[in-house]
Structure formats: structure tokens, C-alpha cells
Protein backbone atom coordinates (compact mmCIF):
# COMPACT_ATOMS: atom_id res chain seq x y z
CA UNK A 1 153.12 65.16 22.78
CA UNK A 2 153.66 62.51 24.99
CA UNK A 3 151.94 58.90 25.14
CA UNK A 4 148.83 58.53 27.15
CA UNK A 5 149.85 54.64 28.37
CA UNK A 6 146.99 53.73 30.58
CA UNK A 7 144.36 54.36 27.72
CA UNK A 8 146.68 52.19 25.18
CA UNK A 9 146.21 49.84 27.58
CA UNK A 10 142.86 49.76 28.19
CA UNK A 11 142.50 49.58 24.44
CA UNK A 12 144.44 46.49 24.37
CA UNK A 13 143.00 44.89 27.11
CA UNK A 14 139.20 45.66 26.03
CA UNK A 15 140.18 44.13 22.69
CA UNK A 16 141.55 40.97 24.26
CA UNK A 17 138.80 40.64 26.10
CA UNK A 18 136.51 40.95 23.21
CA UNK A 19 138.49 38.32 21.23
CA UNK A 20 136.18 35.35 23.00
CA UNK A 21 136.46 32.83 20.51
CA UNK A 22 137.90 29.44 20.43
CA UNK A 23 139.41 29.39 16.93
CA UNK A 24 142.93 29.54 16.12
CA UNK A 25 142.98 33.11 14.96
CA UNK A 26 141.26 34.20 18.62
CA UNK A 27 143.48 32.41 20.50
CA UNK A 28 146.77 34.03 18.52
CA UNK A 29 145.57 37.30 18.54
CA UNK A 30 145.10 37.22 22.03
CA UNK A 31 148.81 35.87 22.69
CA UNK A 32 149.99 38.75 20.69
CA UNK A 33 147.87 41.20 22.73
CA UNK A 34 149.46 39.92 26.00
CA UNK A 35 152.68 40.25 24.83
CA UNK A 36 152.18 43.78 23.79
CA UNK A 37 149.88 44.44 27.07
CA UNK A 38 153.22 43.51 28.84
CA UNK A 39 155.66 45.23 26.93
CA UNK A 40 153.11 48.66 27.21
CA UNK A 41 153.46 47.93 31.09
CA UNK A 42 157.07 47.54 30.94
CA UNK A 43 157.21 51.08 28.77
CA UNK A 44 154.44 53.07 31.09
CA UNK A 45 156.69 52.32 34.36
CA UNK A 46 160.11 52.72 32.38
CA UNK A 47 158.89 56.37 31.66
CA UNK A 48 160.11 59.60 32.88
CA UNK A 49 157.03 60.52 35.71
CA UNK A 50 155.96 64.53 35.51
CA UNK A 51 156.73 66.31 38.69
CA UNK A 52 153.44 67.53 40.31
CA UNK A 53 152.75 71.02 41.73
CA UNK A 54 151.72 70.93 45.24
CA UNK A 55 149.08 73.62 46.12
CA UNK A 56 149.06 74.69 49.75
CA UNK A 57 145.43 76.18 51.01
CA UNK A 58 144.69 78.16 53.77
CA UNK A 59 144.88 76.61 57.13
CA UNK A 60 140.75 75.84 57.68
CA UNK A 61 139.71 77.65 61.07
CA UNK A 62 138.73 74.68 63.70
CA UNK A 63 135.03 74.46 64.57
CA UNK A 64 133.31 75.55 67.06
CA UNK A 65 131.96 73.54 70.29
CA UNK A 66 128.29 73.39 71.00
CA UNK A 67 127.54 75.96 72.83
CA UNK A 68 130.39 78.21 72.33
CA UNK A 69 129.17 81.60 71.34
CA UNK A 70 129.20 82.89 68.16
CA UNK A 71 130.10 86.82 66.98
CA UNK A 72 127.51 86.34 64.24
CA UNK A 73 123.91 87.59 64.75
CA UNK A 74 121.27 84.97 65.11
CA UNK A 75 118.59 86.81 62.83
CA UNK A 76 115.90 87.28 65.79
């Protein structure tokens, strides 16, 4: 199973930015959050990317010009 790094992430960074307060503790915890906010960064770029699979559709047929006659009947 591999790491889902963007949601770690978000984690951290919605618990730094709940950490409002002024006091001591507050202020810490959020210095230890950045640092680990930057070191999950520096691990979610570092790692091996999954190769996508590319899915090729069917060429769409171009539109028709006003006025151009269709094949289909009208239903009058």
C-alpha cells in the first residue's frame, strides 16, 4: 500500500492552522508541524510517480453547418 501524501498533508496543515494560540506550546507545535509539512513535501516529490494509461476515444464527427442537410428525418 503506498502513502497517500497530499492528504498527510492536508492533515498537517489543517492542524497547524487550528493551533491559533499564542502560548508557548502553540507556537512549538506549530514549528514542529512546518518542519514535518516540509519534510512530507520533500518525500511526496522524491517519490517514484505511477505511469498513467492514456485512453484514446473515437475521433468525434465535426458538426454540421447551418443549413447543411441532414440524412435524418425531421418528424413531420
Amino acid at each position: 500500500m503506498t502513502t497517500t501524501f497530499p492528504a498527510v498533508r492536508r492533515h498537517l496543515e489543517e492542524a497547524y492552522r487550528l493551533l491559533g494560540g499564542n502560548d508557548e506550546l502553540s507556537e512549538r507545535t506549530r514549528q514542529a508541524l512546518d518542519i514535518l509539512i516540509d519534510a512530507l513535501l520533500a518525500a511526496e516529490y522524491r517519490a517514484p510517480r505511477r505511469s498513467a494509461t492514456i485512453i484514446d476515444f473515437p475521433a468525434q464527427p465535426k458538426p454540421r453547418k447551418r443549413g447543411q442537410m441532414s440524412s435524418q428525418p425531421t418528424g413531420k
